[in-house]
C-alpha atoms as a PDB file:
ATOM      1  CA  UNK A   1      98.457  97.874 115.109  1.00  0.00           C
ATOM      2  CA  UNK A   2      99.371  97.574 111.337  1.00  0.00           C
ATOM      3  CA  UNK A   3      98.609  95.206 108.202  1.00  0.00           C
ATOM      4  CA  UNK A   4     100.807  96.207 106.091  1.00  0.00           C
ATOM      5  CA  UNK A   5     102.201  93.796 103.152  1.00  0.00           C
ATOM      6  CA  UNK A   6     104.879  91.448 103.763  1.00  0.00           C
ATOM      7  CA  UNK A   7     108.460  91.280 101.963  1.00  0.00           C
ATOM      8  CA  UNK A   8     111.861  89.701 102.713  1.00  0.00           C
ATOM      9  CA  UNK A   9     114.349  90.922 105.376  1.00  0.00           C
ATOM     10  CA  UNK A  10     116.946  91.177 102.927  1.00  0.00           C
ATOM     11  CA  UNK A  11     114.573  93.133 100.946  1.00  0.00           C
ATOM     12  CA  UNK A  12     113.874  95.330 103.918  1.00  0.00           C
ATOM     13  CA  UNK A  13     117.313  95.900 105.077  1.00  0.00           C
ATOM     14  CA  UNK A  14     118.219  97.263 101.139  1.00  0.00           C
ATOM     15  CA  UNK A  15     115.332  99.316 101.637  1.00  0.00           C
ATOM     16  CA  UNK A  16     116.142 100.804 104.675  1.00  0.00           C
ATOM     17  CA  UNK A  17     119.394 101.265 103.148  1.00  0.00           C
ATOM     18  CA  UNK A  18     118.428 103.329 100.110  1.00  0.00           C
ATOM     19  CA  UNK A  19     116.092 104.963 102.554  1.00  0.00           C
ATOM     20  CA  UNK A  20     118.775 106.175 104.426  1.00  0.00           C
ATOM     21  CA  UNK A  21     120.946 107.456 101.474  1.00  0.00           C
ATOM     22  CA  UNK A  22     117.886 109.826 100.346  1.00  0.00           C
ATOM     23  CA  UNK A  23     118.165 113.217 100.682  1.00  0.00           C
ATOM     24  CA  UNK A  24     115.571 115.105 102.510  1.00  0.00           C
ATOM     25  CA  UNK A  25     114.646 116.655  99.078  1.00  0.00           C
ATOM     26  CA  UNK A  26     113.945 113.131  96.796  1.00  0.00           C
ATOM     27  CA  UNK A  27     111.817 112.639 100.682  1.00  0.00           C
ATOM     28  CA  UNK A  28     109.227 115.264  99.675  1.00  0.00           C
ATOM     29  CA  UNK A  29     108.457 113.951  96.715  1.00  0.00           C
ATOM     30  CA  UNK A  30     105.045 112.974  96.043  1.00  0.00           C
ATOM     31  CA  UNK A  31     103.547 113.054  99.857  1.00  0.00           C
ATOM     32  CA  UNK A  32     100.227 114.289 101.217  1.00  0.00           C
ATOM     33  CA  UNK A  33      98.534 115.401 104.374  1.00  0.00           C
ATOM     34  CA  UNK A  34      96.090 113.690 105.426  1.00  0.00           C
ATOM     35  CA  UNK A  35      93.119 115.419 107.815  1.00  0.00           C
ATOM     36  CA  UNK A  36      91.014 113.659 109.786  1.00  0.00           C
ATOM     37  CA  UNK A  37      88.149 116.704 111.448  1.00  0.00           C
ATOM     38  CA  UNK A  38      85.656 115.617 113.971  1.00  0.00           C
ATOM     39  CA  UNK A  39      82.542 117.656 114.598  1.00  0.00           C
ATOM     40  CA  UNK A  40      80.107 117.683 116.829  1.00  0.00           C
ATOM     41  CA  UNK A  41      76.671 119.749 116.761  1.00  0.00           C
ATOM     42  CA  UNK A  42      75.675 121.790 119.938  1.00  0.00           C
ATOM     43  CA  UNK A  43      72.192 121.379 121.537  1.00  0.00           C
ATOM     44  CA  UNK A  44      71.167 125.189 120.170  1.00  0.00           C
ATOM     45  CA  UNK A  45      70.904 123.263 117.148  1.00  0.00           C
ATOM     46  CA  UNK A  46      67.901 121.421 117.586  1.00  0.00           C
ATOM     47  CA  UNK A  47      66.059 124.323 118.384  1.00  0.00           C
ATOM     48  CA  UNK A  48      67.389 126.514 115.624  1.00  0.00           C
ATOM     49  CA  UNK A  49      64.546 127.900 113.068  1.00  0.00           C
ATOM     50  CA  UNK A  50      63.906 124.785 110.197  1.00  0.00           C
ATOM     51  CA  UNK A  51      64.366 128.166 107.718  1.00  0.00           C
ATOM     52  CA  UNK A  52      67.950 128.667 109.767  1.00  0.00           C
ATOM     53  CA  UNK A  53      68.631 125.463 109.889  1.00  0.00           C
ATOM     54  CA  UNK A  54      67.995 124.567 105.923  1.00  0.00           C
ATOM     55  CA  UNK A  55      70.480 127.651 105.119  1.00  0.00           C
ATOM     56  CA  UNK A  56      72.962 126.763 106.833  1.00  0.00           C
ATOM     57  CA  UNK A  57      73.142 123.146 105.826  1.00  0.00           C
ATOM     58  CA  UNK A  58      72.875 124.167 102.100  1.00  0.00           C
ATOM     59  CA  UNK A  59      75.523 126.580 102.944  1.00  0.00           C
ATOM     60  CA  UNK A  60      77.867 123.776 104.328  1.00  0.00           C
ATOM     61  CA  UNK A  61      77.250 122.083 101.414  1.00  0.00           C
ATOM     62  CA  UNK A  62      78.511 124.530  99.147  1.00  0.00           C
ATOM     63  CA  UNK A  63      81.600 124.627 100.732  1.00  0.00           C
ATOM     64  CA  UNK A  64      82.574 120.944 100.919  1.00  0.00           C
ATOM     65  CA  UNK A  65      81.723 120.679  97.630  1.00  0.00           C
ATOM     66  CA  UNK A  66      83.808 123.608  96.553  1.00  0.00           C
ATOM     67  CA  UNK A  67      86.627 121.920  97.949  1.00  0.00           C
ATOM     68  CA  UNK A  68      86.489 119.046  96.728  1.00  0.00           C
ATOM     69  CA  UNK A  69      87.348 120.493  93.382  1.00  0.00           C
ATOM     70  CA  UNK A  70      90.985 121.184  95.110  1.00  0.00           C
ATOM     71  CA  UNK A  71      91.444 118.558  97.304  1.00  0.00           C
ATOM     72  CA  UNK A  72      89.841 115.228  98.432  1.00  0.00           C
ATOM     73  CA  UNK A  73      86.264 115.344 101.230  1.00  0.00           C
ATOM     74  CA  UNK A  74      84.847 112.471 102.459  1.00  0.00           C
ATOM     75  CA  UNK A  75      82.537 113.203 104.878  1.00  0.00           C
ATOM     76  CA  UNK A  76      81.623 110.270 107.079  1.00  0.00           C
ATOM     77  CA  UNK A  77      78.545 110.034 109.851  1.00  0.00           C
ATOM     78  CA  UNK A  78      79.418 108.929 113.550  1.00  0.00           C
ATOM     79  CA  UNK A  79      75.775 109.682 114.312  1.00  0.00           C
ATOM     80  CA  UNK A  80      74.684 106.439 116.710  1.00  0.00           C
ATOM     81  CA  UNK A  81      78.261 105.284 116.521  1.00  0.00           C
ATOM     82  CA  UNK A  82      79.759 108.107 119.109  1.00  0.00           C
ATOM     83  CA  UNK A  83      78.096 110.399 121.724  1.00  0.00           C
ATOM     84  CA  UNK A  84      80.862 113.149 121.404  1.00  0.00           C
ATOM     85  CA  UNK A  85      81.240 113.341 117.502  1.00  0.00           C
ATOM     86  CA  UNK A  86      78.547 113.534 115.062  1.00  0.00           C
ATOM     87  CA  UNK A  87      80.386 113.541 111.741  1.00  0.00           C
ATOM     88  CA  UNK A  88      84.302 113.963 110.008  1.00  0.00           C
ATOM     89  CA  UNK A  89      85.685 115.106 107.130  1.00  0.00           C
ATOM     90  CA  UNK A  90      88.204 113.157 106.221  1.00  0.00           C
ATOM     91  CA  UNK A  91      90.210 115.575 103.499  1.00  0.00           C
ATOM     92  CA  UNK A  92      93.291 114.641 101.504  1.00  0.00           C
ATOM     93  CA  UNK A  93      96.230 117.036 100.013  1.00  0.00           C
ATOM     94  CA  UNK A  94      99.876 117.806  99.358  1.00  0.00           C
ATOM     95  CA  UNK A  95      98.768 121.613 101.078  1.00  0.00           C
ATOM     96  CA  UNK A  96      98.177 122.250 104.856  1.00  0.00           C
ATOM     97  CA  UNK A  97      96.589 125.335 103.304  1.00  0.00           C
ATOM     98  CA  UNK A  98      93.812 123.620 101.977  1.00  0.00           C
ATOM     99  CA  UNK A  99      92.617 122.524 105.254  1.00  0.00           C
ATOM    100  CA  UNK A 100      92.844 125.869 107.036  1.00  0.00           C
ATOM    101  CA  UNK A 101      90.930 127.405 104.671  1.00  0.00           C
ATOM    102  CA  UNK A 102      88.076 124.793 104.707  1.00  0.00           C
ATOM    103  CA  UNK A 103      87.598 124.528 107.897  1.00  0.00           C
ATOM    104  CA  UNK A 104      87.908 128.441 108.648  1.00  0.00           C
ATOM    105  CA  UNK A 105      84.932 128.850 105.822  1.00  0.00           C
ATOM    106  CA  UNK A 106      83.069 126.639 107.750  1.00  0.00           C
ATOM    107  CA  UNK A 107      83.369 127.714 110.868  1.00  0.00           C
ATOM    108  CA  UNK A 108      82.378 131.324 109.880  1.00  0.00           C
ATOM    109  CA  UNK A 109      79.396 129.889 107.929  1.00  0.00           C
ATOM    110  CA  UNK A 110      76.013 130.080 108.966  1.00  0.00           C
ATOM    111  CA  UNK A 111      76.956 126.267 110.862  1.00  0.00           C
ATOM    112  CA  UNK A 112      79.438 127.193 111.640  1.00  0.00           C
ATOM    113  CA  UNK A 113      78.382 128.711 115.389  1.00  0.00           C
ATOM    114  CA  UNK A 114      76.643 124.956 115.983  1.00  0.00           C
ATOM    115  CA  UNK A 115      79.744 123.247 115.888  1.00  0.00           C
ATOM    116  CA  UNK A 116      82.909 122.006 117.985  1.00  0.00           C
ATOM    117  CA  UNK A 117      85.974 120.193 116.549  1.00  0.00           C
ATOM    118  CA  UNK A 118      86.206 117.617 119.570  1.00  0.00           C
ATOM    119  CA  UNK A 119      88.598 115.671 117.871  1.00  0.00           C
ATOM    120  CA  UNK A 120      91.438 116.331 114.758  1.00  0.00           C
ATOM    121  CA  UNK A 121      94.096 114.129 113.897  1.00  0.00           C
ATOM    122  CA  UNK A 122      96.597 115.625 111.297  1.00  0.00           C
ATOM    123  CA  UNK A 123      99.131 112.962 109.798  1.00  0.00           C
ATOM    124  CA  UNK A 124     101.433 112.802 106.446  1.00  0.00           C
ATOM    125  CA  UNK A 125     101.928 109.632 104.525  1.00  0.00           C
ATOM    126  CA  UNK A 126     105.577 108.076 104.091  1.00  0.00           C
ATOM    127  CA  UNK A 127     106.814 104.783 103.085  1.00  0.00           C
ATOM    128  CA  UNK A 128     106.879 102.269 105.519  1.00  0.00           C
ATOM    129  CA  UNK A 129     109.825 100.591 107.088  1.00  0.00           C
ATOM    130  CA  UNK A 130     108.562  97.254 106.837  1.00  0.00           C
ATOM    131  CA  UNK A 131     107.096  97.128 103.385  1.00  0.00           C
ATOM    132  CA  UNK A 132     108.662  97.514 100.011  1.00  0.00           C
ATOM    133  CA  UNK A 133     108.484  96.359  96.751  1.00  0.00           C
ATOM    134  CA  UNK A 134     105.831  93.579  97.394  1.00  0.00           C
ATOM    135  CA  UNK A 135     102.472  93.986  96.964  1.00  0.00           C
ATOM    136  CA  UNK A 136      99.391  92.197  98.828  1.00  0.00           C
ATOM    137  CA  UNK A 137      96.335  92.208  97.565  1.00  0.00           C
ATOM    138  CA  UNK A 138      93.520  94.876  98.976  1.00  0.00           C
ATOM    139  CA  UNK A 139      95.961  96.089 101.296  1.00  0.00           C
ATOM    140  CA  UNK A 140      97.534  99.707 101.153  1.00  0.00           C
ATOM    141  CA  UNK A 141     101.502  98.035  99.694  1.00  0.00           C
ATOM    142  CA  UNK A 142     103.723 101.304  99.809  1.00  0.00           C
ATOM    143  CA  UNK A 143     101.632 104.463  98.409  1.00  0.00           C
ATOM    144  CA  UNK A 144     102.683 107.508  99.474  1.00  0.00           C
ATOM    145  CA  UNK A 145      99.404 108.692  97.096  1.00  0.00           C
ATOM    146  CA  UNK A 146      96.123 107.704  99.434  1.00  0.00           C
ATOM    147  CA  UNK A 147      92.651 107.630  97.876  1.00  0.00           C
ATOM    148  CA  UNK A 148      89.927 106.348 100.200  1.00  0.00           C
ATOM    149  CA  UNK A 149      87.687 103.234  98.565  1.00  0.00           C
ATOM    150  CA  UNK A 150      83.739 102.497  98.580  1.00  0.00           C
ATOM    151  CA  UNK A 151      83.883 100.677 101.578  1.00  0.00           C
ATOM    152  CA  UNK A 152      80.868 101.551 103.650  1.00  0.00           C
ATOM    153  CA  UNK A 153      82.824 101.723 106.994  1.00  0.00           C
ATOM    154  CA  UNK A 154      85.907 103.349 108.607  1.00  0.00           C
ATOM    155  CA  UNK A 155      87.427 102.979 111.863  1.00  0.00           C
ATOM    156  CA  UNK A 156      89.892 105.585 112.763  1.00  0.00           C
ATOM    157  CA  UNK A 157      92.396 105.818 115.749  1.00  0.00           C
ATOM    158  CA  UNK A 158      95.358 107.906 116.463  1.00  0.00           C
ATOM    159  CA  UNK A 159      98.602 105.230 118.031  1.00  0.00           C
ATOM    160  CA  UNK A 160     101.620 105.517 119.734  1.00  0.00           C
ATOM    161  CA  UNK A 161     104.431 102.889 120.326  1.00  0.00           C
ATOM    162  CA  UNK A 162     106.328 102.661 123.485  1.00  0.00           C
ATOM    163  CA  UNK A 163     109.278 104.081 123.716  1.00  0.00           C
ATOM    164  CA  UNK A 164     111.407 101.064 124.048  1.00  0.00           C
ATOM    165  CA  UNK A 165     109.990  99.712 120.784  1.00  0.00           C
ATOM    166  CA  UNK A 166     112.970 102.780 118.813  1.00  0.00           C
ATOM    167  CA  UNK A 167     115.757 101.213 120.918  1.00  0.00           C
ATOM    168  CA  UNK A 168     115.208  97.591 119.311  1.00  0.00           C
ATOM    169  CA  UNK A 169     117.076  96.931 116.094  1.00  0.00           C
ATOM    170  CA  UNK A 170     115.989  97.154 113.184  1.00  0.00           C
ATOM    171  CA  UNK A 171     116.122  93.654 112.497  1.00  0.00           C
ATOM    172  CA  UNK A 172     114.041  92.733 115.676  1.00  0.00           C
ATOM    173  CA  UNK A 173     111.284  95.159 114.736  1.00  0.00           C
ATOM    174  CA  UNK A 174     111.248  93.803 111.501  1.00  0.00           C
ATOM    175  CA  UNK A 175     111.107  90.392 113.030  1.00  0.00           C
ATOM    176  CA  UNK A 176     108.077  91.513 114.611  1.00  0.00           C
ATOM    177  CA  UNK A 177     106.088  93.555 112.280  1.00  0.00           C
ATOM    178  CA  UNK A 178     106.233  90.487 109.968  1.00  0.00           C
ATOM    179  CA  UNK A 179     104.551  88.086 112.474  1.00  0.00           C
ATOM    180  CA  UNK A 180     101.697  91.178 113.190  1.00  0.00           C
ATOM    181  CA  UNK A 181     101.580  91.706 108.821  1.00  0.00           C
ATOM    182  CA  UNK A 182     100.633  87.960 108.411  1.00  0.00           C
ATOM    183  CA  UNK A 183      98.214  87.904 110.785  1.00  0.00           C
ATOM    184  CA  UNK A 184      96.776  90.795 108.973  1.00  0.00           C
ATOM    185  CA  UNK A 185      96.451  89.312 105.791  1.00  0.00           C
ATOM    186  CA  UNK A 186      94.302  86.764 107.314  1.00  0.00           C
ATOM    187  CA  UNK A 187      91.657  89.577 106.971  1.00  0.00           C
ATOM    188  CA  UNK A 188      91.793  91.135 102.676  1.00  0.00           C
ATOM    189  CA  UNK A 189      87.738  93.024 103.470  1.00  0.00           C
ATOM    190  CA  UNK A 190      89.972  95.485 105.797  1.00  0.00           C
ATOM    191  CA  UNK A 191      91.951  98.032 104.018  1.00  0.00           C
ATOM    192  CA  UNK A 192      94.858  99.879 106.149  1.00  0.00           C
ATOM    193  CA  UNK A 193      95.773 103.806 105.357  1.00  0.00           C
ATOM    194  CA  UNK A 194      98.537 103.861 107.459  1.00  0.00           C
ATOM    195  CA  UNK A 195      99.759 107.742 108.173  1.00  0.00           C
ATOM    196  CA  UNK A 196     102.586 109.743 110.215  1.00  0.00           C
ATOM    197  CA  UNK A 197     101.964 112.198 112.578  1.00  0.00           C
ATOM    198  CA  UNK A 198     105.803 112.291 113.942  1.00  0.00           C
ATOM    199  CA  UNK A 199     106.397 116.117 114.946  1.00  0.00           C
ATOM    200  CA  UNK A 200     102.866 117.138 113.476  1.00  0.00           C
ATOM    201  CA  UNK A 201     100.370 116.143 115.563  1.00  0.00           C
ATOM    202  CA  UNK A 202     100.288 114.918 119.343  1.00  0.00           C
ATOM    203  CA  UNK A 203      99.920 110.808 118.345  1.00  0.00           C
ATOM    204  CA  UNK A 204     102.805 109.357 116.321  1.00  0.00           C
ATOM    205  CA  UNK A 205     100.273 107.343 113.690  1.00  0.00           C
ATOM    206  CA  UNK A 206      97.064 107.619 112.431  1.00  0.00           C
ATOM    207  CA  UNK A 207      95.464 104.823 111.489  1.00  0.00           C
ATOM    208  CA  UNK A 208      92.039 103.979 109.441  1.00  0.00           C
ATOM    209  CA  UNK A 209      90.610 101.090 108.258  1.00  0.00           C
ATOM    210  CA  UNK A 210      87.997 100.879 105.112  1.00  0.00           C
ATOM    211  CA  UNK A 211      85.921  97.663 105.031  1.00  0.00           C
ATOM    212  CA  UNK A 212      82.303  96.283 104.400  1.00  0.00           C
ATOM    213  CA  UNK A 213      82.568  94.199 107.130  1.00  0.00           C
ATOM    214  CA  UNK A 214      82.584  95.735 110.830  1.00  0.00           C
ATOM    215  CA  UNK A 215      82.744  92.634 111.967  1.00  0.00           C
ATOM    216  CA  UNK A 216      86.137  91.500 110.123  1.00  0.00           C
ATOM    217  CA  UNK A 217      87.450  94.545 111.648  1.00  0.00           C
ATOM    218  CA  UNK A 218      86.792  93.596 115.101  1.00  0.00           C
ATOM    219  CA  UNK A 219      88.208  90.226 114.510  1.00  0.00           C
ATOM    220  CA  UNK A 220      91.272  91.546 113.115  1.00  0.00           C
ATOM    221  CA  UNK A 221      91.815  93.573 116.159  1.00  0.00           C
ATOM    222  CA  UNK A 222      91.620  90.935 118.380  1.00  0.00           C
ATOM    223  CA  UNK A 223      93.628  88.158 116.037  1.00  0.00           C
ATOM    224  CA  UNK A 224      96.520  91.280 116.796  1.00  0.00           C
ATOM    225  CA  UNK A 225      96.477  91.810 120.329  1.00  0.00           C
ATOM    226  CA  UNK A 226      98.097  88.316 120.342  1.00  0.00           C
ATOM    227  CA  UNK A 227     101.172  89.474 118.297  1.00  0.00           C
ATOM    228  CA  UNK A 228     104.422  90.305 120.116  1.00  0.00           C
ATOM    229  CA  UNK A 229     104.886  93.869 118.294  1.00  0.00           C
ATOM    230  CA  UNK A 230     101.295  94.579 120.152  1.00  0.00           C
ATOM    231  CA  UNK A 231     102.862  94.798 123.819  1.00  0.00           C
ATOM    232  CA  UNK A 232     104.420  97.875 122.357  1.00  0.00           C
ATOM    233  CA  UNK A 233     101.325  99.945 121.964  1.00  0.00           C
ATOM    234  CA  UNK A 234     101.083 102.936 124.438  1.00  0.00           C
ATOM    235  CA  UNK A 235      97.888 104.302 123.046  1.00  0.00           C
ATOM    236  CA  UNK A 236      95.324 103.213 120.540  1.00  0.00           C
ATOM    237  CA  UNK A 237      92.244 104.886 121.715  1.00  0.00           C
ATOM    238  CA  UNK A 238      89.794 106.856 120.832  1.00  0.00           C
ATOM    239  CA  UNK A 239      88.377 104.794 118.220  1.00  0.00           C
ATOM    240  CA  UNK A 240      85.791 105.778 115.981  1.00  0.00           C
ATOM    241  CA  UNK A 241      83.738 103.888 113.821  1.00  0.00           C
ATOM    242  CA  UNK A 242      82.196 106.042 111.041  1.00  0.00           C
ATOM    243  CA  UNK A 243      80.024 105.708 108.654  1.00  0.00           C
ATOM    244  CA  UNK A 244      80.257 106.721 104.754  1.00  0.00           C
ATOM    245  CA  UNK A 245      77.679 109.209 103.829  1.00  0.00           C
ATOM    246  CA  UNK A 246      77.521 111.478 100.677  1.00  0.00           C
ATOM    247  CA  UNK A 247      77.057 115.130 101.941  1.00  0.00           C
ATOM    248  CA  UNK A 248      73.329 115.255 100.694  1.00  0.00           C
ATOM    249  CA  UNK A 249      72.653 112.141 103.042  1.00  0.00           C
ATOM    250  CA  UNK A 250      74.521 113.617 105.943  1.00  0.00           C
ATOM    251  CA  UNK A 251      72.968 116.357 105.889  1.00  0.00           C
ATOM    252  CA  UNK A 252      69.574 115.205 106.268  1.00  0.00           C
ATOM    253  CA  UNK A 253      70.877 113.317 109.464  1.00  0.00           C
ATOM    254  CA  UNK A 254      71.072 116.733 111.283  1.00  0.00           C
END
């Protein structure tokens, strides 16, 4: 699934072309990883010591906010939304070094022995084949650079396209992805970060979706399953629907 902004084929083909003509080095320019870290809290939690527990949350703390002087942390609450995730991190940076370190200081924190990673998504952003030089408004355009909004609400999912969707042409994808962009511009409260996980990561996308609306999102996904680029999808699922939540208030969730 994808909204991303609309432009001309002939546009897209001179993109594609100047694409192509890039060399692998102008390609690193200005691109970040993007970490998406799912935790979940063991039972031995809730019958840690409240002295225990307070430590290690303020410990936590500490960290995230430490690093978030180096790199971007949102942290996010998927408590009531999931039964086998309680929060994420969603963390932002041109260095894969900047996630192992956070997450091995937080595993080797006083928390750190309360919590599994049941799910981690890593991705890298890259310009899209089917948008250029046009811009949409409230949607993502071509931003290699991805700050997350104020939206309240994110739904993240890693996605895979069926094999058979690489042999098409170009021109027929483009065909296609056009039709599925339009439809998503029926829908300007959802925001698409649109991410590639080709080679890094088991999925081949990772999508997530900022909005105040929940229920524009689930609209959106169903206005899409109608498109013809959707009876490519091999996998779309899990799906989580997380919540925004400044540490201090996610915190006092556990």
């Amino acid at each position: 699934m994808a909204t991303e902004t609309t432009t001309t084929q002939a546009d897209g083909v001179g993109q594609r072309h100047h694409e192509e003509t890039q060399s692998l080095e102008e390609m690193r320019e200005g691109r970040q990883f993007l970490k998406y870290t799912f935790f979940k809290l063991i039972p031995a939690w809730r019958s840690a010591a409240e002295e225990e527990k307070e430590n290690a949350k303020q410990s936590f703390r500490q960290i995230v906010d430490k690093h978030s002087t180096t790199m971007i942390v949102k942290p996010f609450s998927l408590f009531g939304t999931r039964g086998d995730a309680d929060f994420m991190l969603w963390t932002i940076s041109e260095r894969l070094e900047d996630f192992q370190e956070m997450i091995s200081e937080s595993l080797k924190s006083p928390l750190g022995k309360y919590l599994t990673t049941p799910y981690s998504y890593l991705s890298m952003t890259r310009r899209s084949e089917y948008i250029r030089e046009h811009r949409h408004p409230g949607q993502e355009g071509d931003a290699l650079k991805k700050v997350p909004g104020k939206a309240k609400y994110l739904f993240v999912y890693p996605f895979v396209k069926k094999r058979e969707w690489y042999n098409l042409s170009a021109e027929e994808r483009q065909r296609m992805m056009m039709d599925h962009i339009r439809k998503g511009h029926n829908f300007p409260s959802v925001k698409i970060n649109t991410s590639y996980s080709f080679g890094l990561d088991d999925q081949e996308f990772v999508l997530s979706f900022e909005t105040n609306y929940p229920s524009d999102f689930l609209e959106l996904v169903m206005a899409l399953r109608s498109t013809e680029a959707s009876k490519y999808t091999q996998l779309e699922t899990p799906i989580f629907t997380c919540v925004s939540c400044p540490i201090g208030d996610l915190l006092q969730l556990f």
